[in-house]
Protein backbone atom coordinates (compact mmCIF):
# COMPACT_ATOMS: atom_id res chain seq x y z
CA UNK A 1 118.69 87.34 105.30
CA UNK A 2 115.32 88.51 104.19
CA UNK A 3 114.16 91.76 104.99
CA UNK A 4 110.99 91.56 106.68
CA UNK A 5 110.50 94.97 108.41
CA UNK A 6 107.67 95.77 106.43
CA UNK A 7 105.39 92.48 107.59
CA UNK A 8 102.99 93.31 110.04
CA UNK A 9 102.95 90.52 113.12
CA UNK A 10 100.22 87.99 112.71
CA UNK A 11 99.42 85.01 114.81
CA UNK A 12 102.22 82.11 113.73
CA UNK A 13 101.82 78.26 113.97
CA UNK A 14 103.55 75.40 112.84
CA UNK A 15 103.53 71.40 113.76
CA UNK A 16 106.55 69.01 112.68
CA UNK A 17 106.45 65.61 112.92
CA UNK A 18 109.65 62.60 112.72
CA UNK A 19 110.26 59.30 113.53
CA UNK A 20 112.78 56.99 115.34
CA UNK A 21 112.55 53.46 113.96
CA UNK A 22 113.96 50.69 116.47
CA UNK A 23 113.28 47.32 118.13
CA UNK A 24 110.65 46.58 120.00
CA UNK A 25 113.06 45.53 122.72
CA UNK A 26 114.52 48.90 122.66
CA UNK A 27 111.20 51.04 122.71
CA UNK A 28 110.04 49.19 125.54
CA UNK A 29 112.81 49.91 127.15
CA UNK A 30 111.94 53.54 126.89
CA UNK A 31 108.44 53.15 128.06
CA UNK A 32 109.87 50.89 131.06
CA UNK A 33 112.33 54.10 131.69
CA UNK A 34 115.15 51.74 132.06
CA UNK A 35 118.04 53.08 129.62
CA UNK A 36 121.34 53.71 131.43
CA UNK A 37 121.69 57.43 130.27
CA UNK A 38 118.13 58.11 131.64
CA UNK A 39 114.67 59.10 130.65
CA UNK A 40 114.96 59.22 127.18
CA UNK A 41 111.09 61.08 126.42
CA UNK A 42 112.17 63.57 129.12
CA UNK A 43 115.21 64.78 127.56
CA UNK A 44 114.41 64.61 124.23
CA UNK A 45 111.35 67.17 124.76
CA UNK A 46 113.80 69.25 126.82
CA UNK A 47 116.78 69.00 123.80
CA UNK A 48 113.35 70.01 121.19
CA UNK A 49 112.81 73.05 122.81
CA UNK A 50 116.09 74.22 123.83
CA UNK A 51 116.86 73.57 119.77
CA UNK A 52 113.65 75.51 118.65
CA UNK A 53 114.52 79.25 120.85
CA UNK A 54 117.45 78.53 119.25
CA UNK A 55 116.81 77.71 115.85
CA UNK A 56 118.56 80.93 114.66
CA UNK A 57 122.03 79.83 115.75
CA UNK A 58 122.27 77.15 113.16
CA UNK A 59 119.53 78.13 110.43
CA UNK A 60 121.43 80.69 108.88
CA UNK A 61 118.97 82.74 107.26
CA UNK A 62 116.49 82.07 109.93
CA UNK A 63 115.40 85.38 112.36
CA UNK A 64 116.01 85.30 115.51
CA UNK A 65 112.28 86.03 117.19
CA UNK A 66 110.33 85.67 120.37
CA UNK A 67 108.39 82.56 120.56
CA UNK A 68 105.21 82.26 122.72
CA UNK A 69 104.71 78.51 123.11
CA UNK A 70 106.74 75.48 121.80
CA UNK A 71 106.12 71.95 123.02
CA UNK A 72 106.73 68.43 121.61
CA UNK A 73 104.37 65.13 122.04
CA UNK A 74 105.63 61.74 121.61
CA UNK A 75 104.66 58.49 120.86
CA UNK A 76 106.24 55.28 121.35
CA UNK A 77 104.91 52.29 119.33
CA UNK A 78 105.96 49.24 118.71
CA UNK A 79 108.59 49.56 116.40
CA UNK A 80 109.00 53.16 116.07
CA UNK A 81 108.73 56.63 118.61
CA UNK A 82 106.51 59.68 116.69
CA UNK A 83 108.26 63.23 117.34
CA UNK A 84 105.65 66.29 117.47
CA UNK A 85 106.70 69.89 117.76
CA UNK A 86 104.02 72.70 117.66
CA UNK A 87 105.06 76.35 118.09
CA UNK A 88 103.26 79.07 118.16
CA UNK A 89 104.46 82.92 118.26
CA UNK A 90 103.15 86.03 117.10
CA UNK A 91 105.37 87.83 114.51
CA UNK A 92 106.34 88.61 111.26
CA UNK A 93 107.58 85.17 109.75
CA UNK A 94 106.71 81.46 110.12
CA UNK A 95 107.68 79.06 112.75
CA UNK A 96 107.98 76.18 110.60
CA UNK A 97 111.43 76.17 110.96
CA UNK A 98 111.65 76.25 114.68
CA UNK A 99 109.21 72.96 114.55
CA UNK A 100 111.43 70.79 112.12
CA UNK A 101 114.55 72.15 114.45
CA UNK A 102 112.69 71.29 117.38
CA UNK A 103 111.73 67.31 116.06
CA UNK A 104 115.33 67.03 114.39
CA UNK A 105 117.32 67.90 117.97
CA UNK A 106 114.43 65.79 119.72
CA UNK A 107 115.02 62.88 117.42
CA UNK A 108 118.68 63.02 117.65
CA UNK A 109 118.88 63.16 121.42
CA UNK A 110 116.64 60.05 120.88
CA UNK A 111 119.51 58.03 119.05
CA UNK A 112 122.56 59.35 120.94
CA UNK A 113 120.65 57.94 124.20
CA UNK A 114 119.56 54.62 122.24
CA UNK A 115 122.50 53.90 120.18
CA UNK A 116 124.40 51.19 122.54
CA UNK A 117 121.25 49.23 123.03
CA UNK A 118 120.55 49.18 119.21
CA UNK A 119 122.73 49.34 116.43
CA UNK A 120 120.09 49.05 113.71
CA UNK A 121 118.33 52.11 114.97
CA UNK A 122 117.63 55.02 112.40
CA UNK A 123 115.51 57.93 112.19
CA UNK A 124 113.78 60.11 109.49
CA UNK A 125 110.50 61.23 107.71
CA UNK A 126 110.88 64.76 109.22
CA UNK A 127 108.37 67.07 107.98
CA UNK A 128 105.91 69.81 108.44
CA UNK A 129 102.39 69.12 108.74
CA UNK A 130 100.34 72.12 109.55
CA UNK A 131 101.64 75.75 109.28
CA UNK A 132 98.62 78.61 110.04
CA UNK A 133 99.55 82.64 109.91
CA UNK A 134 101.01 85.40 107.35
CA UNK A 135 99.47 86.83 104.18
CA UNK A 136 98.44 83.58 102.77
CA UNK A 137 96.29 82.98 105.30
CA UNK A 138 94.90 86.17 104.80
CA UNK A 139 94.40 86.28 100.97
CA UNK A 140 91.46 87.23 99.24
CA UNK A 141 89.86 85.56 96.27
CA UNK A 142 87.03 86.97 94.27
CA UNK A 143 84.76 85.88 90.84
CA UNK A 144 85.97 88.83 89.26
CA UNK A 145 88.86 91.95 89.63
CA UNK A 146 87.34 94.48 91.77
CA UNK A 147 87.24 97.47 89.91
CA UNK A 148 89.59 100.26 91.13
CA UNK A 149 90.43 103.96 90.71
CA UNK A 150 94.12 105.47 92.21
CA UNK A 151 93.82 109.20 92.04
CA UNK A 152 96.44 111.69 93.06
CA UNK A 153 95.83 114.46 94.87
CA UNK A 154 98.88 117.25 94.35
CA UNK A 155 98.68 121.02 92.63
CA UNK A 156 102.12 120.22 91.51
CA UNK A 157 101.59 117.04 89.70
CA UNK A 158 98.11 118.44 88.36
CA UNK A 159 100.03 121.18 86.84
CA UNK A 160 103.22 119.35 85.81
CA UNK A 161 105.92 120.18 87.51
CA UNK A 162 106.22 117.61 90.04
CA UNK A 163 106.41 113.59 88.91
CA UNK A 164 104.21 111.41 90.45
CA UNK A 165 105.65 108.67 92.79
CA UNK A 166 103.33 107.37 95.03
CA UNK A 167 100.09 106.81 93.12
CA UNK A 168 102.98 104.37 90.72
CA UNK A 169 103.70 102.71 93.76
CA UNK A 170 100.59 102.22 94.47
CA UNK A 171 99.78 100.36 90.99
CA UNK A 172 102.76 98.95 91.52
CA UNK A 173 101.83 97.22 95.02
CA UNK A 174 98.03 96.58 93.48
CA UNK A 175 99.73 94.55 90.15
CA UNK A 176 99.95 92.05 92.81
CA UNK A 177 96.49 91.75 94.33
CA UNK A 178 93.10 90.45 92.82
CA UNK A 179 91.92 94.27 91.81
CA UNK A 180 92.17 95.76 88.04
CA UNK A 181 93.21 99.96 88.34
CA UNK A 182 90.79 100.59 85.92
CA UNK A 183 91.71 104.58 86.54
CA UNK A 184 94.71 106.37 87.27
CA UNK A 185 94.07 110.20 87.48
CA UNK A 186 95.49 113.43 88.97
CA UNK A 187 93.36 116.15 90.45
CA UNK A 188 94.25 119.24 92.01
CA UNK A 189 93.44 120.10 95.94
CA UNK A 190 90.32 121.18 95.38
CA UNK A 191 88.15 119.86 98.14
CA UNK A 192 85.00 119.97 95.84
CA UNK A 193 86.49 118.26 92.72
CA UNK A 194 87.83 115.63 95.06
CA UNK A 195 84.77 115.38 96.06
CA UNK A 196 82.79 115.36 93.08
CA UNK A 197 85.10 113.07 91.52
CA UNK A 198 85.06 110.20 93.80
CA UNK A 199 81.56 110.10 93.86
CA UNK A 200 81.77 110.12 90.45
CA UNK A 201 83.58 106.93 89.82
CA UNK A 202 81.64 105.12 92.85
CA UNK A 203 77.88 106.59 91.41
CA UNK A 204 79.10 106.38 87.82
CA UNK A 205 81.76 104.37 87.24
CA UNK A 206 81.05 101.76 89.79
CA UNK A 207 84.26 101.47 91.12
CA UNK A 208 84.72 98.73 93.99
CA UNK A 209 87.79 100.77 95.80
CA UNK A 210 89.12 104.44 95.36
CA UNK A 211 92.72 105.04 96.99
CA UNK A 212 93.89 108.43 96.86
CA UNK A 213 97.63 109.72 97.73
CA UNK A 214 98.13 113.15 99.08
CA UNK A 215 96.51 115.98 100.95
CA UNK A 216 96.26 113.91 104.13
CA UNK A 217 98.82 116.28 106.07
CA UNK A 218 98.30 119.96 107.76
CA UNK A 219 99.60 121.96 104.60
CA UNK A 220 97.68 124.64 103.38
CA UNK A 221 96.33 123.00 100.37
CA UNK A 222 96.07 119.80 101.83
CA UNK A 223 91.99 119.18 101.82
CA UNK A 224 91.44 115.27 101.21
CA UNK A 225 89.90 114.32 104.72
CA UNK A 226 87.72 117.04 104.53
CA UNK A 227 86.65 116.45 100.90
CA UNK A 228 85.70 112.82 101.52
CA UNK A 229 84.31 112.57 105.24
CA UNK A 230 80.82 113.91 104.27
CA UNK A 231 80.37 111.55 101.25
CA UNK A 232 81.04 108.41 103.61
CA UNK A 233 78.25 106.47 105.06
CA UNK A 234 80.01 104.41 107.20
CA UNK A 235 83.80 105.32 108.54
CA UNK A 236 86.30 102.46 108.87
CA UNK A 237 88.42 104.15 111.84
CA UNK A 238 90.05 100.38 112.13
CA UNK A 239 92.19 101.30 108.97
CA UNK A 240 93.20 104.41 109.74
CA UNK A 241 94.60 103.24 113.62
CA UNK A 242 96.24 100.79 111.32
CA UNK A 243 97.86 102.75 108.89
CA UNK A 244 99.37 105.47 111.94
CA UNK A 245 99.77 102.22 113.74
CA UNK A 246 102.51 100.98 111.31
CA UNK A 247 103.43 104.18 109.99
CA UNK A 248 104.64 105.35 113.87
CA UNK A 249 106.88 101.85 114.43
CA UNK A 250 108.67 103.35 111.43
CA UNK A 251 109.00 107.54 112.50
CA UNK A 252 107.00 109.69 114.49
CA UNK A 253 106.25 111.56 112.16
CA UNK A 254 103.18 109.13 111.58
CA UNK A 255 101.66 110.83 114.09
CA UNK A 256 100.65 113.45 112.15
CA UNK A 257 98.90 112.08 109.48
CA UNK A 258 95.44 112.64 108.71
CA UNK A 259 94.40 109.49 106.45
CA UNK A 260 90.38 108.85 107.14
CA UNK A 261 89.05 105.60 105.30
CA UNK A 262 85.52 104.84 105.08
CA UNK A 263 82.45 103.19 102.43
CA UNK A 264 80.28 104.51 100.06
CA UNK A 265 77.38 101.56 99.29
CA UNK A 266 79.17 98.69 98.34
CA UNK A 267 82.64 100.62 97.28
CA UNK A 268 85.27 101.39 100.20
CA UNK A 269 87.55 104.69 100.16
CA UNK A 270 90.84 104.56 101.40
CA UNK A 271 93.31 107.69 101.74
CA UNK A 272 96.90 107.55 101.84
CA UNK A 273 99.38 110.11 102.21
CA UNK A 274 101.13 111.62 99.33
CA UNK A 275 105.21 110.69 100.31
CA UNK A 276 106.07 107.66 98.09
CA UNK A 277 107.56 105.51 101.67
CA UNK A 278 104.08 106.64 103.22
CA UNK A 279 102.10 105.36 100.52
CA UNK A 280 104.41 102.09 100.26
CA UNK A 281 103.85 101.85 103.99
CA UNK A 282 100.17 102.07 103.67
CA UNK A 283 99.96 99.65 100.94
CA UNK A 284 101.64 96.95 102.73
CA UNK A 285 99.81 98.02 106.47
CA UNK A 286 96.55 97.18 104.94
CA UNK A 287 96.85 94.42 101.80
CA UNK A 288 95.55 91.62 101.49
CA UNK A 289 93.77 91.97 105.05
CA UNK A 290 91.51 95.24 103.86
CA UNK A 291 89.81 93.59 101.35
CA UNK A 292 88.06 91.29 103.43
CA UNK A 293 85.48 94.05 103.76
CA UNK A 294 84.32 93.45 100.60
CA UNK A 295 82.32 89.73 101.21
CA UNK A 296 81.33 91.72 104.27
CA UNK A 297 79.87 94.70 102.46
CA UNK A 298 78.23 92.13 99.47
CA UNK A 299 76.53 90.80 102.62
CA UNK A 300 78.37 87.40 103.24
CA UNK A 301 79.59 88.39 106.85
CA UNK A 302 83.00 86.41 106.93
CA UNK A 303 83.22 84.23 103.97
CA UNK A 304 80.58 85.02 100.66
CA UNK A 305 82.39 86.49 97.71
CA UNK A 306 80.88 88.06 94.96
């Protein structure tokens, strides 16, 4: 299976459609209600959703989940019956699987209730034909890279006896989003040059989004937050309750992070802490979801890009 403990739930849909193809004779037969095993509509719906809580059972790399709402439509026409499945859960992979599952058992209840009054019967044309949620859905596209600065905060890296971890994982996560790391610098914890340095590359260097990694915890030397709360104009607490949020499903040691994330004009700050797993955490808490403040900050509300 897929390992998918580091998606974040989001709102899941998915519709499936198939068809049954058989005589008139025999589809009227279902409308009229009058085949011997019973209401064929009835128990195929039932037989769908039974088959899509319990998709897991025979999908084998499918995840066993929770699912909010699954129900199927159907209808009969002259010559052939149209299967619909929609479900609809909130969690951390698609449902498109569940709604095929759901139209395939629905379909084949169909046939095995159909089968002595027509022997030419057949069924088919199972697909997927609308699918909403995840990171697609969720995926940014701009006119140009935004430009973007990772600096590490750590006395130890500055002065070269520690490697750094987590602002490479951080490039490493970004190689993958529509942003160009146009620096990658370590600083000591000094709240001023921290200071003086961000401002720096939003003032200056016109940097889009600053991430730093480090100094977010209650260590002596640990003096991000405090360095970059004054120089914000607006705070974004939402991203912050996110990132302890996600970080506290994983150990409770979340808790006691400090991260503070806010904008500067047109550029937004994030910080993250400086543990390689926290960082990693961070980066896949917030992306691509976080920089949909940027059409919002350009002044397009919801949907302008620059």
């Amino acid at each position: 299976m897929i390992n998918v403990s580091h998606k974040s739930n989001t709102l899941r849909y998915a519709k499936a459609e198939g068809y049954l193809y058989a005589s008139s004779e025999t589809l009227q037969r279902v409308k009229e209600k009058t085949v011997p095993k019973g209401d064929v509509l009835a128990t195929a719906r039932a037989a769908g959703i039974h088959a899509a809580k319990n998709t897991s059972d025979i999908i084998t790399f499918c995840h066993s989940m929770p699912l909010d709402w699954v129900d199927l439509s159907f209808e009969v026409e002259s010559e052939q019956i149209r299967v619909v499945a929609e479900v609809e859960t909130v969690w951390k992979t698609g449902v498109e699987m569940e709604a095929v599952t759901a139209v395939s058992a629905a379909l084949l209840n169909c046939f095995d209730m159909l089968k002595p009054l027509d022997k030419e019967m057949s069924f088919g044309d199972i697909k997927v034909v609308k699918k909403r949620g995840g990171k697609s859905q969720y995926r940014e596209e701009f006119d140009r890279p935004l430009k973007t600065a990772v600096l590490v905060i750590s006395d130890s890296t500055y002065e070269g006896t520690r490697e750094d971890k987590s602002g490479k994982v951080i490039q490493k996560h970004l190689e993958d989003q529509p942003v160009e790391v146009a620096v990658y610098e370590i600083l000591p914890d000094e709240e001023e040059r921290i200071r003086e340095r961000v401002l720096a590359l939003v003032n200056e260097e016109n940097c889009d989004l600053v991430i730093t990694t480090g100094g977010t915890g209650f260590g002596p030397k640990d003096f991000t937050p405090e360095a970059i709360r004054p120089i914000l104009e607006k705070l974004a607490p939402g991203i912050a309750e996110k990132l302890r949020d996600y970080g506290t499903q994983r150990t409770p040691y979340a808790m006691l992070s400090r991260e503070i994330a806010g904008t500067i004009g047109q550029s937004l700050i994030l910080t993250l802490p400086g543990s390689s797993n926290g960082a990693r955490e961070s980066m896949q808490a917030l992306f691509p979801g976080v920089l949909h403040i940027f059409p919002m900050l350009w002044g397009g509300g919801h949907g302008k890009h620059q």
